[in-house]
C-alpha atoms as a PDB file:
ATOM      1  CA  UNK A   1      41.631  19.473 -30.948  1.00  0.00           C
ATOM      2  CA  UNK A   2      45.257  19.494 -32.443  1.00  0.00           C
ATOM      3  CA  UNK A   3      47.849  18.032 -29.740  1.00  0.00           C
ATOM      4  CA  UNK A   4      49.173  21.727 -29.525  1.00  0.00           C
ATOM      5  CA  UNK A   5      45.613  22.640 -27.792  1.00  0.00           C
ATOM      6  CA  UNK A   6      45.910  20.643 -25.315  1.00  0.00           C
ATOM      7  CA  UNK A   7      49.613  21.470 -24.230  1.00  0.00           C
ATOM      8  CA  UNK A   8      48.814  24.829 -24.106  1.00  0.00           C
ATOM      9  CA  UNK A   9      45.813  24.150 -21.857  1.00  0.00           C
ATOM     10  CA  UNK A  10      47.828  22.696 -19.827  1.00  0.00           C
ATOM     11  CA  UNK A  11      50.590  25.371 -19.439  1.00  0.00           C
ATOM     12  CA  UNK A  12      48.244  28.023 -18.922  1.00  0.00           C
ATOM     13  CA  UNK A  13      46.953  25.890 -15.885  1.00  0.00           C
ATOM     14  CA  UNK A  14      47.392  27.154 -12.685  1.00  0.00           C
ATOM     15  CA  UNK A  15      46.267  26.566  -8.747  1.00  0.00           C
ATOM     16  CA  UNK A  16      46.552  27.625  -5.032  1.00  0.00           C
ATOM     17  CA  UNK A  17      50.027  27.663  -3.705  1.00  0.00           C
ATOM     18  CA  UNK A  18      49.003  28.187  -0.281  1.00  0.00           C
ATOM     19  CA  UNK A  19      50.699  25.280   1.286  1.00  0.00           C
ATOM     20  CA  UNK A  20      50.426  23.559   4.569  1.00  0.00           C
ATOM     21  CA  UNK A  21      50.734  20.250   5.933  1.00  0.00           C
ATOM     22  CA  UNK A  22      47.346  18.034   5.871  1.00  0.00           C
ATOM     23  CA  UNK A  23      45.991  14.809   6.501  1.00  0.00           C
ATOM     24  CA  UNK A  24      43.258  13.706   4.468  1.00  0.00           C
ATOM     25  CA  UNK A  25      41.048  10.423   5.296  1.00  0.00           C
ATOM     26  CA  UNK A  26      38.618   8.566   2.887  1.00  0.00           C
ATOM     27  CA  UNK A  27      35.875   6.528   4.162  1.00  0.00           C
ATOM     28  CA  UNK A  28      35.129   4.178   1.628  1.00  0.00           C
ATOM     29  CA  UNK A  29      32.442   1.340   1.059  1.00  0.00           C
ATOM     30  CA  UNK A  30      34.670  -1.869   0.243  1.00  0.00           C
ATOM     31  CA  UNK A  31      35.705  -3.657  -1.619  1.00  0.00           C
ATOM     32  CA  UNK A  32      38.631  -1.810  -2.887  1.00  0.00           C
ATOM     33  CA  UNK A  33      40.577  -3.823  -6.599  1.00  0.00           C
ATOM     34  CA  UNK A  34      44.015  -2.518  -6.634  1.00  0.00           C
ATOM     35  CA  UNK A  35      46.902  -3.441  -8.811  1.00  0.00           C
ATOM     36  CA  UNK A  36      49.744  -2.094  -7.029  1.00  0.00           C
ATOM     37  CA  UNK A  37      50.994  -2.606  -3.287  1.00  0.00           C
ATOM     38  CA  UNK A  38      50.263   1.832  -3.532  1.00  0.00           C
ATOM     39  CA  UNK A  39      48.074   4.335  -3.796  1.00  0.00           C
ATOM     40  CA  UNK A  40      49.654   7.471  -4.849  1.00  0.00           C
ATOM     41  CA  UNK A  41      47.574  10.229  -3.150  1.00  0.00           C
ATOM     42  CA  UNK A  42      49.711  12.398  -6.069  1.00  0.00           C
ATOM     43  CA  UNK A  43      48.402  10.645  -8.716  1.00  0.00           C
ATOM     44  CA  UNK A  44      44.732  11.046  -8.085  1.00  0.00           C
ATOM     45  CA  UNK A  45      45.684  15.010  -7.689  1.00  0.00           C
ATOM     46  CA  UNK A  46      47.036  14.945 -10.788  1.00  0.00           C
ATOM     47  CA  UNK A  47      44.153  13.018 -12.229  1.00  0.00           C
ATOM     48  CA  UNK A  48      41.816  15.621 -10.905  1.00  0.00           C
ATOM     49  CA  UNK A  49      43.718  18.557 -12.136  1.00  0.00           C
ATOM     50  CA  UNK A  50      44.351  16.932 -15.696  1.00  0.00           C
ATOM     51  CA  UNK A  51      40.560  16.530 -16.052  1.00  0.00           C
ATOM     52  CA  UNK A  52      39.854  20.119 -14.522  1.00  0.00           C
ATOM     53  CA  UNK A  53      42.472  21.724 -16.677  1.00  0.00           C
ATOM     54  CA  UNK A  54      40.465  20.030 -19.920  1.00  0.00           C
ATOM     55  CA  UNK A  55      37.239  20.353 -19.232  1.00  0.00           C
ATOM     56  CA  UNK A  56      34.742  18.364 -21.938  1.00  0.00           C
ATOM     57  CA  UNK A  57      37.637  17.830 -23.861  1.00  0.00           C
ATOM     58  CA  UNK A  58      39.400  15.505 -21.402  1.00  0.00           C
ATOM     59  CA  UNK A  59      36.537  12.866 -22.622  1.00  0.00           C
ATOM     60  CA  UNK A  60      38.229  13.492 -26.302  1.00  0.00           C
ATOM     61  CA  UNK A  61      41.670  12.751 -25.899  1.00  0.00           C
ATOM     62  CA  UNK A  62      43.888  11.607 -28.600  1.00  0.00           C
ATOM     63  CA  UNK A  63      44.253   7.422 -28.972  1.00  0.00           C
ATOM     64  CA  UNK A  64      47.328   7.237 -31.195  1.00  0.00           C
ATOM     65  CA  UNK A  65      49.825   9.744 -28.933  1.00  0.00           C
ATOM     66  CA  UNK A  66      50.170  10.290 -25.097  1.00  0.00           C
ATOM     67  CA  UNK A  67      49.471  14.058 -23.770  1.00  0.00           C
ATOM     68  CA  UNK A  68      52.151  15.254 -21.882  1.00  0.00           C
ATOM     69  CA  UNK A  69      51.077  15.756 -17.854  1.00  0.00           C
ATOM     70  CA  UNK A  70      54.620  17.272 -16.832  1.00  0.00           C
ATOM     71  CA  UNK A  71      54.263  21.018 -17.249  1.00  0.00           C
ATOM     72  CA  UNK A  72      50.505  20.058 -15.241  1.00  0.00           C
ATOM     73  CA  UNK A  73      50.475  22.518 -12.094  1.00  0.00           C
ATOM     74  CA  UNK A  74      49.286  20.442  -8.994  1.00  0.00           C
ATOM     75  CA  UNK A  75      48.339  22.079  -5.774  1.00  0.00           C
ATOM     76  CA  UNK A  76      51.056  20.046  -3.624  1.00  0.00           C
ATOM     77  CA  UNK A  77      54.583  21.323  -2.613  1.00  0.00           C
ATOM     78  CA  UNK A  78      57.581  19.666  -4.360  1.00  0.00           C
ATOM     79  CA  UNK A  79      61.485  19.523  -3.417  1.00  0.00           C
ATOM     80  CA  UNK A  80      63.570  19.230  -5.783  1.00  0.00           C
ATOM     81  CA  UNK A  81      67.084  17.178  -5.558  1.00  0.00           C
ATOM     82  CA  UNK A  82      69.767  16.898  -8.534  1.00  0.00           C
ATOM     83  CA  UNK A  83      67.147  17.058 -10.994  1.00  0.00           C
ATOM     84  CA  UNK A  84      64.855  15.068  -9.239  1.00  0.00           C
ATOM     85  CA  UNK A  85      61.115  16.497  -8.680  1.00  0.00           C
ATOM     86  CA  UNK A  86      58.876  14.704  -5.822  1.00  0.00           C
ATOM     87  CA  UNK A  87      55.340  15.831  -4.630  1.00  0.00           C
ATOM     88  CA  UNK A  88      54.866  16.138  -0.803  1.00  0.00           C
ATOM     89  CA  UNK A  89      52.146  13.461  -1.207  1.00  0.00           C
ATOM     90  CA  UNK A  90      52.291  10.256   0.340  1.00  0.00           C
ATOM     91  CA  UNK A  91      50.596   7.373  -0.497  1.00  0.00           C
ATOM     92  CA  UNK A  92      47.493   5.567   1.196  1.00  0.00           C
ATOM     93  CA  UNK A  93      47.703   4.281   4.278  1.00  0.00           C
ATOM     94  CA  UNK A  94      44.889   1.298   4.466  1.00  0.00           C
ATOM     95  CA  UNK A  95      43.444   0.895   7.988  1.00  0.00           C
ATOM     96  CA  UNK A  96      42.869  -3.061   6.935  1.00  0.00           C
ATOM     97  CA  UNK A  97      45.527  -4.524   4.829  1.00  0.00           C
ATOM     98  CA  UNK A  98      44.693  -8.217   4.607  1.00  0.00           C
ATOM     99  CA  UNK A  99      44.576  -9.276   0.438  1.00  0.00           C
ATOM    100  CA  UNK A 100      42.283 -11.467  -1.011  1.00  0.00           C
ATOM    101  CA  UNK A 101      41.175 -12.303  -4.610  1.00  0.00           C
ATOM    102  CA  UNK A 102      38.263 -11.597  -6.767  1.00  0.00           C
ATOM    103  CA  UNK A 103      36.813 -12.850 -10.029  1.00  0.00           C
ATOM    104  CA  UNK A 104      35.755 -10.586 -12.471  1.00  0.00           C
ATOM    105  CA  UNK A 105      33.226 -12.344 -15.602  1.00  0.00           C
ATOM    106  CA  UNK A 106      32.184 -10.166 -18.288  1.00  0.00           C
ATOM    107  CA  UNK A 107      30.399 -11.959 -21.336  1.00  0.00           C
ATOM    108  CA  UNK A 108      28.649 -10.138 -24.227  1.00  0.00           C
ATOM    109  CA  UNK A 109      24.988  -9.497 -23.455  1.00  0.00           C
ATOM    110  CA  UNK A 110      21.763  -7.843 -25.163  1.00  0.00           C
ATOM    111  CA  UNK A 111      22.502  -4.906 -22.906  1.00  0.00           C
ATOM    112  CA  UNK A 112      25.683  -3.996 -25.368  1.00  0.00           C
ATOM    113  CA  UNK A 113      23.588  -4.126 -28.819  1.00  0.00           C
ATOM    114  CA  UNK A 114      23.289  -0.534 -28.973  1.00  0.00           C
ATOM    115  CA  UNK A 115      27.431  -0.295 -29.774  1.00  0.00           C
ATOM    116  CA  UNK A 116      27.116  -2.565 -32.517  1.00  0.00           C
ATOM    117  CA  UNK A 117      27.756  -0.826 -35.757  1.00  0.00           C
ATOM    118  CA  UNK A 118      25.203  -1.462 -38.465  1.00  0.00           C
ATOM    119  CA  UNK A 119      27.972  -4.248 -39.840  1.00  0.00           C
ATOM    120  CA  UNK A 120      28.210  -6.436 -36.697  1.00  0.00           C
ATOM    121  CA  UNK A 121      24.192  -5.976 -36.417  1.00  0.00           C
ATOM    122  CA  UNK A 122      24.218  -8.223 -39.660  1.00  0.00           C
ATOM    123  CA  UNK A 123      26.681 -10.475 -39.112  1.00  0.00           C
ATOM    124  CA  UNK A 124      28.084 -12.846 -36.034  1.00  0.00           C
ATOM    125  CA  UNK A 125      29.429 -11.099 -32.949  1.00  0.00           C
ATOM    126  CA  UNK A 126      32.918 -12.062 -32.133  1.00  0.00           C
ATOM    127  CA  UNK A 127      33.168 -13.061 -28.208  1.00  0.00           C
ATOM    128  CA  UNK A 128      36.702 -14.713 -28.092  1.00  0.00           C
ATOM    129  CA  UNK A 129      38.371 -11.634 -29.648  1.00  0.00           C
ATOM    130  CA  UNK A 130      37.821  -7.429 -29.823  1.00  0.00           C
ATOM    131  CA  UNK A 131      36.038  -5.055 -28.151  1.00  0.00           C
ATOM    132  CA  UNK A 132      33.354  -7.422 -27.246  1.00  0.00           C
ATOM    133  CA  UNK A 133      35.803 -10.300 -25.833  1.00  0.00           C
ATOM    134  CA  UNK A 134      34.522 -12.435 -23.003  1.00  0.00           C
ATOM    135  CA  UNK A 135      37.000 -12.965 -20.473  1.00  0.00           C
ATOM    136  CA  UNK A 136      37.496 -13.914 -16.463  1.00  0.00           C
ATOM    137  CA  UNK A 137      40.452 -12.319 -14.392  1.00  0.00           C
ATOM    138  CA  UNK A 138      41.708 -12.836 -11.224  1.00  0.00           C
ATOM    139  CA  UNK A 139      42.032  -9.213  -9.440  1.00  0.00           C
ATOM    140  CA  UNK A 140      43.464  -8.125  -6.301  1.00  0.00           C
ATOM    141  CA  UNK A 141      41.058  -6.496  -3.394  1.00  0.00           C
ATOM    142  CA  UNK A 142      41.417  -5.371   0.366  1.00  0.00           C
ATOM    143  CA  UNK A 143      38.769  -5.030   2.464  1.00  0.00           C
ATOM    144  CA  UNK A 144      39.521  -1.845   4.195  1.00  0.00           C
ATOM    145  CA  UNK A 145      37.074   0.779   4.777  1.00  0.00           C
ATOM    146  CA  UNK A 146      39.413   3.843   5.024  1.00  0.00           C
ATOM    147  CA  UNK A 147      42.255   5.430   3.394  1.00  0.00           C
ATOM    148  CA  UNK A 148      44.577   8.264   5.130  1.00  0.00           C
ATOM    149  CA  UNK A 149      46.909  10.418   2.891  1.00  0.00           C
ATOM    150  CA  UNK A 150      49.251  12.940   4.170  1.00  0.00           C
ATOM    151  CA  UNK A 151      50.542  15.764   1.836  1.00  0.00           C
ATOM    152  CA  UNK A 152      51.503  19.057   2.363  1.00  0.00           C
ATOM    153  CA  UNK A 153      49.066  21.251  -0.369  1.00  0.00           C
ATOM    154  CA  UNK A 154      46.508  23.896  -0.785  1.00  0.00           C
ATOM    155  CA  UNK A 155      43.702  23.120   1.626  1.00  0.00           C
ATOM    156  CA  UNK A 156      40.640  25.038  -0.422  1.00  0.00           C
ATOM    157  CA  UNK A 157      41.748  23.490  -3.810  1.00  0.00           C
ATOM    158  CA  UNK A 158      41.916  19.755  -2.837  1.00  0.00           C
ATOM    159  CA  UNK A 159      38.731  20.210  -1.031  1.00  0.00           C
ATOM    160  CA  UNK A 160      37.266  21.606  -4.566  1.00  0.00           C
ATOM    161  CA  UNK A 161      39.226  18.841  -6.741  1.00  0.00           C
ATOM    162  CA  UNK A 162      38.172  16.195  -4.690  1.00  0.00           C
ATOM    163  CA  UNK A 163      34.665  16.973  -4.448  1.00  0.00           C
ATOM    164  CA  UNK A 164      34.606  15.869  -7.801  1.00  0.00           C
ATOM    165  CA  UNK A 165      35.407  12.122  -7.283  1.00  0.00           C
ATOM    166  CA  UNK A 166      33.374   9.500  -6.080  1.00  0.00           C
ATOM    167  CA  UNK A 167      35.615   6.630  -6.719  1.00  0.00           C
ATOM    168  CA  UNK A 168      38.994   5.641  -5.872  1.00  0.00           C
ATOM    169  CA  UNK A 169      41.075   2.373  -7.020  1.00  0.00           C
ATOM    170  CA  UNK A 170      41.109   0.052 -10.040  1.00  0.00           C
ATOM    171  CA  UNK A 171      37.447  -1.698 -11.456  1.00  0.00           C
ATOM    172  CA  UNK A 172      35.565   1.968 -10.398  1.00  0.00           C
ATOM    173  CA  UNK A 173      32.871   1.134 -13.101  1.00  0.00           C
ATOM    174  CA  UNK A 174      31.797  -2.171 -11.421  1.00  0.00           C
ATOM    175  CA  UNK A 175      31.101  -0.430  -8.067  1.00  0.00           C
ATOM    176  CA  UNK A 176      34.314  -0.569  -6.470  1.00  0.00           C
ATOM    177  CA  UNK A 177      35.836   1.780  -4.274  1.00  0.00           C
ATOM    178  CA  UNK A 178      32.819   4.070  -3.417  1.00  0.00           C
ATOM    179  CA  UNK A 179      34.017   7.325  -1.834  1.00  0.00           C
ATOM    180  CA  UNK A 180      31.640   7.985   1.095  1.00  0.00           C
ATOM    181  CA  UNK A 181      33.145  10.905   2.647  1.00  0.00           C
ATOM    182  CA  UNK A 182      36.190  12.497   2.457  1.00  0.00           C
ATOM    183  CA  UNK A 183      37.754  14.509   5.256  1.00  0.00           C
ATOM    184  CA  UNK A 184      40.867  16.728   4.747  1.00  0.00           C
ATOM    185  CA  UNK A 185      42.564  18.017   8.674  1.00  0.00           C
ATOM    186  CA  UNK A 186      45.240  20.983   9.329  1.00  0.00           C
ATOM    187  CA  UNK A 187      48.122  18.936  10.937  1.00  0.00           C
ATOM    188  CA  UNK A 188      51.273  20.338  12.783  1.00  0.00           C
ATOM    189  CA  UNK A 189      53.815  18.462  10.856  1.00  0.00           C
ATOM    190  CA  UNK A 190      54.483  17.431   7.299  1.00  0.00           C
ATOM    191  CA  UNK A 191      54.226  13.370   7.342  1.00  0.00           C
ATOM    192  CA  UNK A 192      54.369  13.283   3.648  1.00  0.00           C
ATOM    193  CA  UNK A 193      57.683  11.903   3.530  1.00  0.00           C
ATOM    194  CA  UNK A 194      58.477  10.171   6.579  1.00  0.00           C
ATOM    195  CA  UNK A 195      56.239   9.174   9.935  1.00  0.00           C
ATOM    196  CA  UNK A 196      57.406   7.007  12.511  1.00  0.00           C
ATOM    197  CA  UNK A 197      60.525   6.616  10.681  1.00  0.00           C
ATOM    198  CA  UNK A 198      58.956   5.340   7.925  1.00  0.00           C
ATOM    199  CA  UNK A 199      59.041   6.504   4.386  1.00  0.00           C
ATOM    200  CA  UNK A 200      55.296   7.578   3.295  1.00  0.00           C
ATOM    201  CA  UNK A 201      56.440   7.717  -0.368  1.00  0.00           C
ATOM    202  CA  UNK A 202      58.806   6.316  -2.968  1.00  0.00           C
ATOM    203  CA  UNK A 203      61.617   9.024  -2.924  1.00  0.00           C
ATOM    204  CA  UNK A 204      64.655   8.870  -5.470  1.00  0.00           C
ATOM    205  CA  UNK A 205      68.228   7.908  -3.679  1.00  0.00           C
ATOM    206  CA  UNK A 206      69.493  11.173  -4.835  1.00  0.00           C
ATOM    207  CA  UNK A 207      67.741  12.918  -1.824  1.00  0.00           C
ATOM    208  CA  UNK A 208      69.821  13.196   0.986  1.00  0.00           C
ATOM    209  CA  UNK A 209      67.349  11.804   3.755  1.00  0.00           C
ATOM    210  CA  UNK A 210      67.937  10.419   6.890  1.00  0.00           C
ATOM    211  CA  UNK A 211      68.688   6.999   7.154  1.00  0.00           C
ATOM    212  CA  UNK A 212      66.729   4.246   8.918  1.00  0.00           C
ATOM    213  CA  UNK A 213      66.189   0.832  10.053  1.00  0.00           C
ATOM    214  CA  UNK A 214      64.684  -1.605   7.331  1.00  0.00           C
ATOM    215  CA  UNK A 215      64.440   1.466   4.749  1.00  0.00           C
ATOM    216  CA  UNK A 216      64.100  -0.701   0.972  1.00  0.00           C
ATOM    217  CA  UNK A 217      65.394   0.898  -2.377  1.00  0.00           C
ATOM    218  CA  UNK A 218      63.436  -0.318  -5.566  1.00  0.00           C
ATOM    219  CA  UNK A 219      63.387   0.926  -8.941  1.00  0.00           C
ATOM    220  CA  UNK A 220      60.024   2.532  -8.798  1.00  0.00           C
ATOM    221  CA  UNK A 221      58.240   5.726 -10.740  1.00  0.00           C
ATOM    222  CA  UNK A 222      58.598   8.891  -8.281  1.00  0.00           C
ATOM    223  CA  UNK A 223      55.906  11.067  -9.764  1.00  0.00           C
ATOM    224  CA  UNK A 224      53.065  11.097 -11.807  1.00  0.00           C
ATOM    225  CA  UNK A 225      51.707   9.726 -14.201  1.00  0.00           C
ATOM    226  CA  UNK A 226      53.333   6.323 -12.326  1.00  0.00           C
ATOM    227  CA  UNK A 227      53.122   4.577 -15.381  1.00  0.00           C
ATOM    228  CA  UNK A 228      55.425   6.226 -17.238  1.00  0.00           C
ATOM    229  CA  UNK A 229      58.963   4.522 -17.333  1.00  0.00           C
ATOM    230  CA  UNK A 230      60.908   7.693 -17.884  1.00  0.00           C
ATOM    231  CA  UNK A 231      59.825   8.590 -14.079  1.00  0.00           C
ATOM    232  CA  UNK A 232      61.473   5.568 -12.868  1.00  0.00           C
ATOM    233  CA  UNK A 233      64.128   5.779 -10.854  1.00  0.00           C
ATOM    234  CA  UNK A 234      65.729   3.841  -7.911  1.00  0.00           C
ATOM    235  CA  UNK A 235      63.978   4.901  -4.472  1.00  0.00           C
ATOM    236  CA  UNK A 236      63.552   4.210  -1.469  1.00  0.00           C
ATOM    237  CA  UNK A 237      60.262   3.056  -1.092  1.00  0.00           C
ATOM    238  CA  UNK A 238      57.591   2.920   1.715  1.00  0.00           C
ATOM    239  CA  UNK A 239      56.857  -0.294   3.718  1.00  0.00           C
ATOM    240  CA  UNK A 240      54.183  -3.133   2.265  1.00  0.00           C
ATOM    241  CA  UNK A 241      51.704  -3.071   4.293  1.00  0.00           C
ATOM    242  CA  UNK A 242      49.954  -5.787   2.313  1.00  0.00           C
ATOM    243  CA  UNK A 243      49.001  -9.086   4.336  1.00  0.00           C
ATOM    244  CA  UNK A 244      47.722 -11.789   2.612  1.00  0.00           C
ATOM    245  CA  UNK A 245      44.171 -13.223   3.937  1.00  0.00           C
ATOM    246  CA  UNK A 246      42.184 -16.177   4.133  1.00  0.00           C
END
């Protein structure tokens, strides 16, 4: 597919608007690898919808360019303030917090042959460079068992998006991170953005919020994809709620 295709695709994408605030919990099988303090409950949505809006051809994705997500319609509210565009999504909230570290080995084994092009079959495979690298990292895991999200979105089509996942977190393909249920509840209010006056989600200074006690500004991304530098912007930014362990 020509890069056009896919743009298209994705502006001919469209959900359920029927908004209304929720509160959705994820029991989990730990341990959970994470690379950031946050889980943005708006960046799995748009994960999900990405890969529903592309069907088969999500799994054939251009290498050399980056698909533009931002026309992507996501079935979460947004407000918008001078310019700025934020999801009413917040991130997780972990129900254990303490950190600890992992090490992660992976070494070249006969159980990877059958990638081996007919070349590399002949000749010496490389193990300190390439696809087929060895290597041992340090990563990042909490032990927590649960994951809340707030949001206010389209009950029926999160509850169809995210039946589709059964992972959540960095280092899925090792095991990581197992979704064991996931339960999405009708709430009163919309804690998306602040609870307990605290902010749920990083939220760009040019929104006129209220103002409390020990609120932190950072220059953070504000919407997804989070990687993306040209959605950085300075925020104010939920509490860590990461605790180091033993």
């Amino acid at each position: 597919m020509e890069i056009t295709d896919f743009d298209k695709k994705i502006e001919e994408y469209s959900v359920g608007e029927d908004f209304e605030p929720l509160k959705i919990t994820f029991k989990i099988k730990p341990p959970i690898y994470i690379n950031s303090p946050w889980i943005h409950f708006d960046g799995l949505v748009n994960y999900l919808c990405f890969r529903d809006c592309l069907g088969e051809d999500f799994y054939c994705l251009p290498s050399e360019v980056t698909v533009d997500t931002t026309p992507l319609m996501l079935p979460l509210k947004q407000s918008v303030s001078e310019g700025y565009s934020v999801y009413h999504s917040s991130v997780a909230i972990y129900n254990q917090s303490n950190l600890m570290m992992d090490t992660i080995y992976k070494r070249f084994t006969d159980k990877e042959t059958y990638l081996l092009t007919k070349k590399q079959q002949q000749g010496r495979i490389h193990t300190n460079r390439g696809f087929f690298k060895d290597f041992m990292i340090n990563y990042p895991i909490l032990l927590t068992d649960s994951l809340t999200f707030y949001c206010n979105g389209d009950k029926k089509e999160l509850e169809r998006l995210l039946d589709n996942i059964s992972f959540i977190g960095k280092k899925t393909s090792i095991g990581s991170g197992k979704i064991l249920m996931v339960e999405i509840d009708r709430i009163d209010e919309d804690y998306s953005f602040f609870k307990d006056n605290h902010v749920m989600r990083p939220i760009p200074i040019k929104f006129k919020l209220p103002i409390f006690e020990g609120m932190t500004i950072q220059r953070q991304s504000f919407k997804p994809p989070y990687w993306d530098k040209n959605n950085m912007a300075m925020c104010y930014v939920p509490p860590n709620q990461i605790q180091l362990g033993d």
